[in-house]
PDB file of N, CA and C in Angstrom:
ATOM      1  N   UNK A   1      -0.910 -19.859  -6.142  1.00  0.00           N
ATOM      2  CA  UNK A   1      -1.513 -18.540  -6.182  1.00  0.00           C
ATOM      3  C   UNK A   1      -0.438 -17.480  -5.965  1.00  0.00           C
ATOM      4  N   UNK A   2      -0.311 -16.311  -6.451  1.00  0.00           N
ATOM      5  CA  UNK A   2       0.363 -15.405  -6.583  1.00  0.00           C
ATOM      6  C   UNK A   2       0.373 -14.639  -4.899  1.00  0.00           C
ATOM      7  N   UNK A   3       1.550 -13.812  -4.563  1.00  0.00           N
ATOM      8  CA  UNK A   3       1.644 -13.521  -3.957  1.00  0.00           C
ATOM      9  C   UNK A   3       1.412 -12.014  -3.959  1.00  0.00           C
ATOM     10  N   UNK A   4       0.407 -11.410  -3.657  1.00  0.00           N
ATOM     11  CA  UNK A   4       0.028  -9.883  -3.531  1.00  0.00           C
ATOM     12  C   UNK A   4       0.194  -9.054  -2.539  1.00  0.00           C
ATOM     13  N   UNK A   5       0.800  -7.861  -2.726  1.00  0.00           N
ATOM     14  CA  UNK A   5       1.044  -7.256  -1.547  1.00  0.00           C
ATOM     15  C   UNK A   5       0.830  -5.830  -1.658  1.00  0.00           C
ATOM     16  N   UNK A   6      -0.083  -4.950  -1.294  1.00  0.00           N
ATOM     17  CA  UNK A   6      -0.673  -4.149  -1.615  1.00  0.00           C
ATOM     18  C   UNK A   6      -0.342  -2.193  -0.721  1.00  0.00           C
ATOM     19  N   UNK A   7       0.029  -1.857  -0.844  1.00  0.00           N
ATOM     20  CA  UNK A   7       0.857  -0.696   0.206  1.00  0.00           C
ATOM     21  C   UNK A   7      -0.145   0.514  -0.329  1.00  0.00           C
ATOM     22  N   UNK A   8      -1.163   0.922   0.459  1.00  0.00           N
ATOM     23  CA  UNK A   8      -2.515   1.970   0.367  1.00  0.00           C
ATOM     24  C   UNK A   8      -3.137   2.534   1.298  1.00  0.00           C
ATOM     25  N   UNK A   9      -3.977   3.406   1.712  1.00  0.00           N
ATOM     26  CA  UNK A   9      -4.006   4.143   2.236  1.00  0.00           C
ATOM     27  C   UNK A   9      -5.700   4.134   2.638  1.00  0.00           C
ATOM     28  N   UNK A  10      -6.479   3.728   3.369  1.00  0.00           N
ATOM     29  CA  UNK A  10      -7.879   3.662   3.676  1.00  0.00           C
ATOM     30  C   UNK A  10      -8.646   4.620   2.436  1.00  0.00           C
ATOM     31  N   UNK A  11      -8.581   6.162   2.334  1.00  0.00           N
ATOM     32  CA  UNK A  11      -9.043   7.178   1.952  1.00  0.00           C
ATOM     33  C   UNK A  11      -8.843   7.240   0.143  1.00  0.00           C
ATOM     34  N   UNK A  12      -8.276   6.280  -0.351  1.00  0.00           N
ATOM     35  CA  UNK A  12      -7.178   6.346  -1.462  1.00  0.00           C
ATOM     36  C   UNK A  12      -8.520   5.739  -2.221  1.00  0.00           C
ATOM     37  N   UNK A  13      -8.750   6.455  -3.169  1.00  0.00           N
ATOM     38  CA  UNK A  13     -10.041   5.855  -4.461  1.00  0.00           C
ATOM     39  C   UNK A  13      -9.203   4.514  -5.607  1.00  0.00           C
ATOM     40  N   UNK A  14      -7.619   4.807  -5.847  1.00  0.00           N
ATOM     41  CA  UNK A  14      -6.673   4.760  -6.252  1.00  0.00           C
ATOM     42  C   UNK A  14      -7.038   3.435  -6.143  1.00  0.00           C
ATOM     43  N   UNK A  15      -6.319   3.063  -4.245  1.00  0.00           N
ATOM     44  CA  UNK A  15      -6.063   1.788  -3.399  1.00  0.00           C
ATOM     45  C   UNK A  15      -7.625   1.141  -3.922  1.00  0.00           C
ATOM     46  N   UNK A  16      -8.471   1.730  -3.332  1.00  0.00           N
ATOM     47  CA  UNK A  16     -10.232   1.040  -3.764  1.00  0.00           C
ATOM     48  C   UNK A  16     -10.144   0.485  -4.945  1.00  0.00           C
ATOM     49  N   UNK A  17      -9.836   0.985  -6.208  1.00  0.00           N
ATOM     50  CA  UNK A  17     -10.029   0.778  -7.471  1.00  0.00           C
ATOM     51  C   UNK A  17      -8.625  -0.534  -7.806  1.00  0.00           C
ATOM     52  N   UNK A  18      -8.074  -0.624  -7.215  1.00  0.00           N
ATOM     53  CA  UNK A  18      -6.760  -1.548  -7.295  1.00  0.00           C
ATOM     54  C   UNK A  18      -7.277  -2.869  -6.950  1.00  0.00           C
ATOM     55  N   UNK A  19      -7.911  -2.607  -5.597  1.00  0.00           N
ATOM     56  CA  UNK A  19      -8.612  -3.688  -4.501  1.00  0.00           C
ATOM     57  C   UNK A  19      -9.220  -4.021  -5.046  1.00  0.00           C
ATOM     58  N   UNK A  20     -10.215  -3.390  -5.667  1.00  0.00           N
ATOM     59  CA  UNK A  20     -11.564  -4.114  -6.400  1.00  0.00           C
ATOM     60  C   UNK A  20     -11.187  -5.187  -7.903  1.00  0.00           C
ATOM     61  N   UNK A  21     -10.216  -4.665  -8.335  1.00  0.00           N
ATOM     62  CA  UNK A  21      -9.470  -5.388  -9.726  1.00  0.00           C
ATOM     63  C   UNK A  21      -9.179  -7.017  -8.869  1.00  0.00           C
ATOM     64  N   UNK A  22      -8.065  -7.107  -7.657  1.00  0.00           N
ATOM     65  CA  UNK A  22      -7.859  -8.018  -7.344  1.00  0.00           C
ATOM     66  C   UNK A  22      -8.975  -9.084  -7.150  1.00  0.00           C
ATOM     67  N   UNK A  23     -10.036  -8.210  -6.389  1.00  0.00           N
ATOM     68  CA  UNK A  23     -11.182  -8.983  -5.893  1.00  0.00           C
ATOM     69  C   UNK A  23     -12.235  -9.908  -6.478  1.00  0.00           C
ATOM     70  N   UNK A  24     -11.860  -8.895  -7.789  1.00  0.00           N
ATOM     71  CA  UNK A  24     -12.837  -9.762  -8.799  1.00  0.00           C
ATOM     72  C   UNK A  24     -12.271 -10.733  -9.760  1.00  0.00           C
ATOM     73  N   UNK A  25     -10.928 -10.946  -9.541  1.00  0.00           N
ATOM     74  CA  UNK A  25     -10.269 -11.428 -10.333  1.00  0.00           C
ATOM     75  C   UNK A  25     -10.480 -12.807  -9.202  1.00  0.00           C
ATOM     76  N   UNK A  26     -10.723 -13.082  -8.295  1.00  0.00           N
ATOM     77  CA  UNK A  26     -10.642 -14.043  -7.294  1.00  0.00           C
ATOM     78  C   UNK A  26      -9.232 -14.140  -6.554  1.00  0.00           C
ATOM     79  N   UNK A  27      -8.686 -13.242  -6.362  1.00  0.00           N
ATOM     80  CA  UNK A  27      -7.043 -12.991  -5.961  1.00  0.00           C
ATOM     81  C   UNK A  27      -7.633 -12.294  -5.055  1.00  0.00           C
ATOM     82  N   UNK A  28      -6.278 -13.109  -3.545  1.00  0.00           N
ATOM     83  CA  UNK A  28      -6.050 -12.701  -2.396  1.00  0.00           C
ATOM     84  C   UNK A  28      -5.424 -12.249  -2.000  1.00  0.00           C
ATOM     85  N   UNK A  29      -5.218 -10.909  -1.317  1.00  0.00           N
ATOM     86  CA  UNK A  29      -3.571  -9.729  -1.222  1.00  0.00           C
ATOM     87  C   UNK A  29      -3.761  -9.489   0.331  1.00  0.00           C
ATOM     88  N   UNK A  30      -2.198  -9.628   0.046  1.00  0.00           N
ATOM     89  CA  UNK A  30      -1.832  -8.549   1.938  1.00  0.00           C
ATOM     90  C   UNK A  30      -1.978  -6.888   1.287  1.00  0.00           C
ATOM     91  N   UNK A  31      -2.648  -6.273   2.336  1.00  0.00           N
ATOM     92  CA  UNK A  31      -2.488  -4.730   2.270  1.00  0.00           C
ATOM     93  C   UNK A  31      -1.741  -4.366   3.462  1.00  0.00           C
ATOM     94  N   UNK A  32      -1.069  -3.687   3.038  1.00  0.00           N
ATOM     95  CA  UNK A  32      -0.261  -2.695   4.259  1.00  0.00           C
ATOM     96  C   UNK A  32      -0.923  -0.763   4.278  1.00  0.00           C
ATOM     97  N   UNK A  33      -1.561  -1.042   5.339  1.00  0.00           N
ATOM     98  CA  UNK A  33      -2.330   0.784   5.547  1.00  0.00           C
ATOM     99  C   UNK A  33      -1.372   1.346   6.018  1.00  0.00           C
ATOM    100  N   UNK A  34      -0.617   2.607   5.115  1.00  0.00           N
ATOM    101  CA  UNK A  34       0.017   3.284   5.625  1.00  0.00           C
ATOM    102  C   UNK A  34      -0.741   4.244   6.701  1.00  0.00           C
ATOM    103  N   UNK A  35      -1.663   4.866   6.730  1.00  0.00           N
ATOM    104  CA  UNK A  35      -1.848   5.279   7.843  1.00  0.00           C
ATOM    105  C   UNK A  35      -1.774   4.562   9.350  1.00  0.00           C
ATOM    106  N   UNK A  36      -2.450   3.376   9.091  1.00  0.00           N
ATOM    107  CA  UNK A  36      -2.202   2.594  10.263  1.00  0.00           C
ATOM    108  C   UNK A  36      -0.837   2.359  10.711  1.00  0.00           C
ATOM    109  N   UNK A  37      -0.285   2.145   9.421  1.00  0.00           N
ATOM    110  CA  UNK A  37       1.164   1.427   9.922  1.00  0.00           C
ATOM    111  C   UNK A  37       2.101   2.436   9.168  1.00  0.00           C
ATOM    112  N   UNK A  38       1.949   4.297   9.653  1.00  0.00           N
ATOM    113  CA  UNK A  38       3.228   5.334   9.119  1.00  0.00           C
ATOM    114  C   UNK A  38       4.855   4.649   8.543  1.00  0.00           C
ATOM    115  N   UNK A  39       5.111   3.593   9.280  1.00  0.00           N
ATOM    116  CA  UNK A  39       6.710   3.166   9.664  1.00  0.00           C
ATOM    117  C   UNK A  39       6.952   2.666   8.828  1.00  0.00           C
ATOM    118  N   UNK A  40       5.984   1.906   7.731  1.00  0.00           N
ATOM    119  CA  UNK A  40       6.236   1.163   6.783  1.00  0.00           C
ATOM    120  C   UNK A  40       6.159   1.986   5.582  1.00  0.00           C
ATOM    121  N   UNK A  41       6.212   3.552   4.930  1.00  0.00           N
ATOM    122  CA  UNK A  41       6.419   3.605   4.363  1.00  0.00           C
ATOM    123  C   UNK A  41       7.228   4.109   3.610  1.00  0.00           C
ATOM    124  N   UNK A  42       8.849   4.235   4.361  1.00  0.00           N
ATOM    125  CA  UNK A  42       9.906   3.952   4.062  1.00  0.00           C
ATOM    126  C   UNK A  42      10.302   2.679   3.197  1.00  0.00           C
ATOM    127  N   UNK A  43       9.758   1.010   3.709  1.00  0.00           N
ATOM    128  CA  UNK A  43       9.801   0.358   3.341  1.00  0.00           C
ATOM    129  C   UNK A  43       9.268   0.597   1.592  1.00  0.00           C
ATOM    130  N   UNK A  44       8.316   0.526   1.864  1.00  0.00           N
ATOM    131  CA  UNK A  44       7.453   1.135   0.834  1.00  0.00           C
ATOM    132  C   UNK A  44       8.346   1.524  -0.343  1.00  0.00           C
ATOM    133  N   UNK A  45       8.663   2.994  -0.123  1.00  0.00           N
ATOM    134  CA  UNK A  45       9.456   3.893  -1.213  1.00  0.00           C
ATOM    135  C   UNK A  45      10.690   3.357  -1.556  1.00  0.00           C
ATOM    136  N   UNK A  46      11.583   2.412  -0.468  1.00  0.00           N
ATOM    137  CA  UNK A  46      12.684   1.984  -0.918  1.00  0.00           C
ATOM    138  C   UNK A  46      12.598   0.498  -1.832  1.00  0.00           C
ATOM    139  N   UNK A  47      11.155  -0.516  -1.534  1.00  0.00           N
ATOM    140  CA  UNK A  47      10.818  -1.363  -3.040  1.00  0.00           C
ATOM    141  C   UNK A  47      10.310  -0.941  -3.865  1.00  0.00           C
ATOM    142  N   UNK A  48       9.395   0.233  -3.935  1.00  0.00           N
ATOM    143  CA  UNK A  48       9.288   0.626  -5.522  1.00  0.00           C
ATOM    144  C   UNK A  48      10.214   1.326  -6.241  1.00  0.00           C
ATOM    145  N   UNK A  49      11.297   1.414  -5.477  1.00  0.00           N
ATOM    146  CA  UNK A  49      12.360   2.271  -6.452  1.00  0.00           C
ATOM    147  C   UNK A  49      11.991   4.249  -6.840  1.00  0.00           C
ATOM    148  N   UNK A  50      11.508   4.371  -5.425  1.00  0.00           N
ATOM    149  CA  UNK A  50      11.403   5.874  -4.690  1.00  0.00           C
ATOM    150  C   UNK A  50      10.255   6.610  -4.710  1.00  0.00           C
ATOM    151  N   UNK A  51       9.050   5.461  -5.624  1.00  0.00           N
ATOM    152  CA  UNK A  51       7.745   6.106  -5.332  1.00  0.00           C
ATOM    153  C   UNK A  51       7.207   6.022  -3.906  1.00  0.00           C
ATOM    154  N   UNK A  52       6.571   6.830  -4.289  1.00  0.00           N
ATOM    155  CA  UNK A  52       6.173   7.275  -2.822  1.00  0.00           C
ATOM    156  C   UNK A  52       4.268   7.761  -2.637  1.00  0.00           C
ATOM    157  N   UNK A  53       3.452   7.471  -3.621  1.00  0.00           N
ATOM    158  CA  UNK A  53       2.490   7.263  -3.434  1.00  0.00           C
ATOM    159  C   UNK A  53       2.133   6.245  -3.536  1.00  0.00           C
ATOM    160  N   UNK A  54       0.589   6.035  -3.183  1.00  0.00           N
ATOM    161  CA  UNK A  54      -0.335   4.756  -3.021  1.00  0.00           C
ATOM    162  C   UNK A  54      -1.288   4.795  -4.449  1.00  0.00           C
ATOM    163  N   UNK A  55      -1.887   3.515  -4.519  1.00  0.00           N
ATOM    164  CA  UNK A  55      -1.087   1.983  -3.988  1.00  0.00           C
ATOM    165  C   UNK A  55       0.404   2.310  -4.582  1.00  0.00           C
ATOM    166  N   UNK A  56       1.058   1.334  -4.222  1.00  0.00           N
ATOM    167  CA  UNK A  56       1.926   0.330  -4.800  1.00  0.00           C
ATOM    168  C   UNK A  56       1.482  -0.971  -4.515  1.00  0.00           C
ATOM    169  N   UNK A  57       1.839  -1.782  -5.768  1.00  0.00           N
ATOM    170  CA  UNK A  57       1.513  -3.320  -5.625  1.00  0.00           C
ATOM    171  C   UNK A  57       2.714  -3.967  -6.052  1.00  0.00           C
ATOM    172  N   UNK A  58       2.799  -5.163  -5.555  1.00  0.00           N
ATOM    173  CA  UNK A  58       3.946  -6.103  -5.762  1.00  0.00           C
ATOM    174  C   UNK A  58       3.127  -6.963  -6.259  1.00  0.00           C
ATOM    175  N   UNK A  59       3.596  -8.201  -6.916  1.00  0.00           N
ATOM    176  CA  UNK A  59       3.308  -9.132  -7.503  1.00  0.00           C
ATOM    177  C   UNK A  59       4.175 -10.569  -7.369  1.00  0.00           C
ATOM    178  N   UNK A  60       4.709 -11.156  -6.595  1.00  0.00           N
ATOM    179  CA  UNK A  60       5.534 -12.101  -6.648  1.00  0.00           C
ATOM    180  C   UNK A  60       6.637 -11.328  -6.032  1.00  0.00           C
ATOM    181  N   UNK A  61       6.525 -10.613  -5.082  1.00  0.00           N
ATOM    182  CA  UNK A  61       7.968  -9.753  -5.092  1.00  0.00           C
ATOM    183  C   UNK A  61       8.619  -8.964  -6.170  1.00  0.00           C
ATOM    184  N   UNK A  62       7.558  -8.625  -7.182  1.00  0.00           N
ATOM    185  CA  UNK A  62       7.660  -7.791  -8.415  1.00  0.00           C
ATOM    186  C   UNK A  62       7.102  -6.681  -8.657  1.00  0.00           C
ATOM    187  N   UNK A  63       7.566  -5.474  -8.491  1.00  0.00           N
ATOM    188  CA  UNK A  63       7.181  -3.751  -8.221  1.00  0.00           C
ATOM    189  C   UNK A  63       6.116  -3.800  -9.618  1.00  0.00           C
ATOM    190  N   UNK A  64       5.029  -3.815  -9.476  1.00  0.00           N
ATOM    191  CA  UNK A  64       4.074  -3.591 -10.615  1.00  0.00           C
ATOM    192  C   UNK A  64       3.975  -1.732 -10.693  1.00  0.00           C
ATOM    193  N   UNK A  65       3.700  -1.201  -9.798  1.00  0.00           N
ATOM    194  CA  UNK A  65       3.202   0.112  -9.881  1.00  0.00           C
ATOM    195  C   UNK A  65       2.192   0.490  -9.247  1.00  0.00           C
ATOM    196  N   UNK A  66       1.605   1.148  -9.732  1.00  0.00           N
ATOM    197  CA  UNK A  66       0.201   1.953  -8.888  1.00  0.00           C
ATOM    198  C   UNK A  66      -0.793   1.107  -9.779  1.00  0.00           C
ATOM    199  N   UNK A  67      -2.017   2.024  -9.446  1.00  0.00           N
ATOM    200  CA  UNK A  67      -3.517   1.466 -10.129  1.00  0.00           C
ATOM    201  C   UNK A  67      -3.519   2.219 -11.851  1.00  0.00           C
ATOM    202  N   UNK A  68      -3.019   2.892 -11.941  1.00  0.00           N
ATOM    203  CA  UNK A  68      -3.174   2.711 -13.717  1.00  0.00           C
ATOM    204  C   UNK A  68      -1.669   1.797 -14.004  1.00  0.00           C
ATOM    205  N   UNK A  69      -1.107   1.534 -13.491  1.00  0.00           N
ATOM    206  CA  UNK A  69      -0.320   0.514 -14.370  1.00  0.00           C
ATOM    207  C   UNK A  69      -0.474  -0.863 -14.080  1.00  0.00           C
ATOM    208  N   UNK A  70      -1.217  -1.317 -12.972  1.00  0.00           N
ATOM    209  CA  UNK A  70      -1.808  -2.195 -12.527  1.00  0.00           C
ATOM    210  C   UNK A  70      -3.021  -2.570 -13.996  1.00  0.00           C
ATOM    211  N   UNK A  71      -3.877  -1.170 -14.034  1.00  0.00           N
ATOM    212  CA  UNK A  71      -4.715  -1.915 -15.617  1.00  0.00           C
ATOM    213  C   UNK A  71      -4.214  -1.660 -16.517  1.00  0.00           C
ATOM    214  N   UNK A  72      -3.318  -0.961 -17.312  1.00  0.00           N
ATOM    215  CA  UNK A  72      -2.581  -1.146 -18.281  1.00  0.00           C
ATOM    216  C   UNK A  72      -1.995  -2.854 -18.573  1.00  0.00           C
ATOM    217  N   UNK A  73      -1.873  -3.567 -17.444  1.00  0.00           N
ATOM    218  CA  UNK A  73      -0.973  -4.705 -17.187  1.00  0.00           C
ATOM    219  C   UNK A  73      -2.633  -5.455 -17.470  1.00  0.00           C
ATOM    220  N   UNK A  74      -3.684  -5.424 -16.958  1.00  0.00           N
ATOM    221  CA  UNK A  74      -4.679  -6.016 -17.259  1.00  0.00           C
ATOM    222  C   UNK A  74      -5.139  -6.094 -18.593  1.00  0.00           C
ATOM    223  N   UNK A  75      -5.437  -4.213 -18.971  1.00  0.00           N
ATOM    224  CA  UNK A  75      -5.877  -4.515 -20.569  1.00  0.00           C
ATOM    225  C   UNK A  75      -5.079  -5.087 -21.003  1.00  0.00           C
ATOM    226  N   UNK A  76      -3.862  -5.515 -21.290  1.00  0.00           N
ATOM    227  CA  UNK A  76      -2.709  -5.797 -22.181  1.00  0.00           C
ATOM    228  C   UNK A  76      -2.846  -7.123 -22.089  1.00  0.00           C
ATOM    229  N   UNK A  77      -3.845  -7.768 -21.472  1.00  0.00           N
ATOM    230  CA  UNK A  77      -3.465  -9.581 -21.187  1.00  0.00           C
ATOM    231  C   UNK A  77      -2.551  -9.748 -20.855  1.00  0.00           C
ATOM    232  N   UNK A  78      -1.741  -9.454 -19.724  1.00  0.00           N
ATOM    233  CA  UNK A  78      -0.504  -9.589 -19.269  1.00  0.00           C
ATOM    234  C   UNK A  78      -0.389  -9.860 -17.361  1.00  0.00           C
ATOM    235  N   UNK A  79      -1.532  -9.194 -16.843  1.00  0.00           N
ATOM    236  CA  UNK A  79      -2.059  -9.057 -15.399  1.00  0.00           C
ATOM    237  C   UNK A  79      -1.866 -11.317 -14.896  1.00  0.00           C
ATOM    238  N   UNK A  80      -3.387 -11.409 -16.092  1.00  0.00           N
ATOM    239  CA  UNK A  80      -3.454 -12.929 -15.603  1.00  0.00           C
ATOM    240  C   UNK A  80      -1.965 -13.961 -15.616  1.00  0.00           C
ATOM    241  N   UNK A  81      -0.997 -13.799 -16.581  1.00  0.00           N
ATOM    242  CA  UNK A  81       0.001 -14.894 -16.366  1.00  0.00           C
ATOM    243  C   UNK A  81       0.803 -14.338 -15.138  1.00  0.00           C
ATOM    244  N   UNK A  82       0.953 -13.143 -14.644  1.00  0.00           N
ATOM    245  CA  UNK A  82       1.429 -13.324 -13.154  1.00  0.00           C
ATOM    246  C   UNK A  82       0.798 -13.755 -12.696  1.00  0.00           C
ATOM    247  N   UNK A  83      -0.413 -13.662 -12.211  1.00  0.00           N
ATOM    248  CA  UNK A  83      -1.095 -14.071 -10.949  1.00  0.00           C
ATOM    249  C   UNK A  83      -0.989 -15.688 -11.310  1.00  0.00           C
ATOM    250  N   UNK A  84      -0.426 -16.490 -12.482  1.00  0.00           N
ATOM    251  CA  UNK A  84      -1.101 -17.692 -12.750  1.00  0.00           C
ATOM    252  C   UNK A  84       0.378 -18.224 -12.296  1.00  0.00           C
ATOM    253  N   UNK A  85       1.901 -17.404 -12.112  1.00  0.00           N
ATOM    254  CA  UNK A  85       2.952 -18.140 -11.820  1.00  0.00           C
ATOM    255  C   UNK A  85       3.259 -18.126 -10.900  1.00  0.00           C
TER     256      UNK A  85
END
């Protein structure tokens, strides 16, 4: 199973709409709440390569993007062979 790692924000429709893609896909993710956890999102901005809003998602240790490039990667039939390697 793929390794998900999810960097969002409680309040974020964005993060919701990201979450819900995973969920129904039957995929299990770490989230990191930046509000809860401020400190981490340095971390954050320095693996996506300086974004700095929410989500960001990783994929295998692979900077996917936010929630529209997250479904761009879905419509495209391209979402399922990560999660499948």
């Amino acid at each position: 199973m793929a390794k998900i790692l999810i960097y969002s924000k409680d309040y974020c429709p964005y993060c919701q709409r990201a979450k819900a893609l995973f969920q129904k896909l039957g995929q299990v993710f770490e989230e990191i709440d930046l509000l809860a956890n401020p400190n981490k999102k340095s971390e954050m901005v320095s693996m996506a390569n300086g974004r700095s809003t929410v989500p960001q998602i990783f994929i295998n240790g692979k900077h996917i993007g936010g929630c529209d490039d997250l479904y761009k990667l879905h419509d495209a039939g391209k979402l399922t062979p990560l999660l499948a390697e």
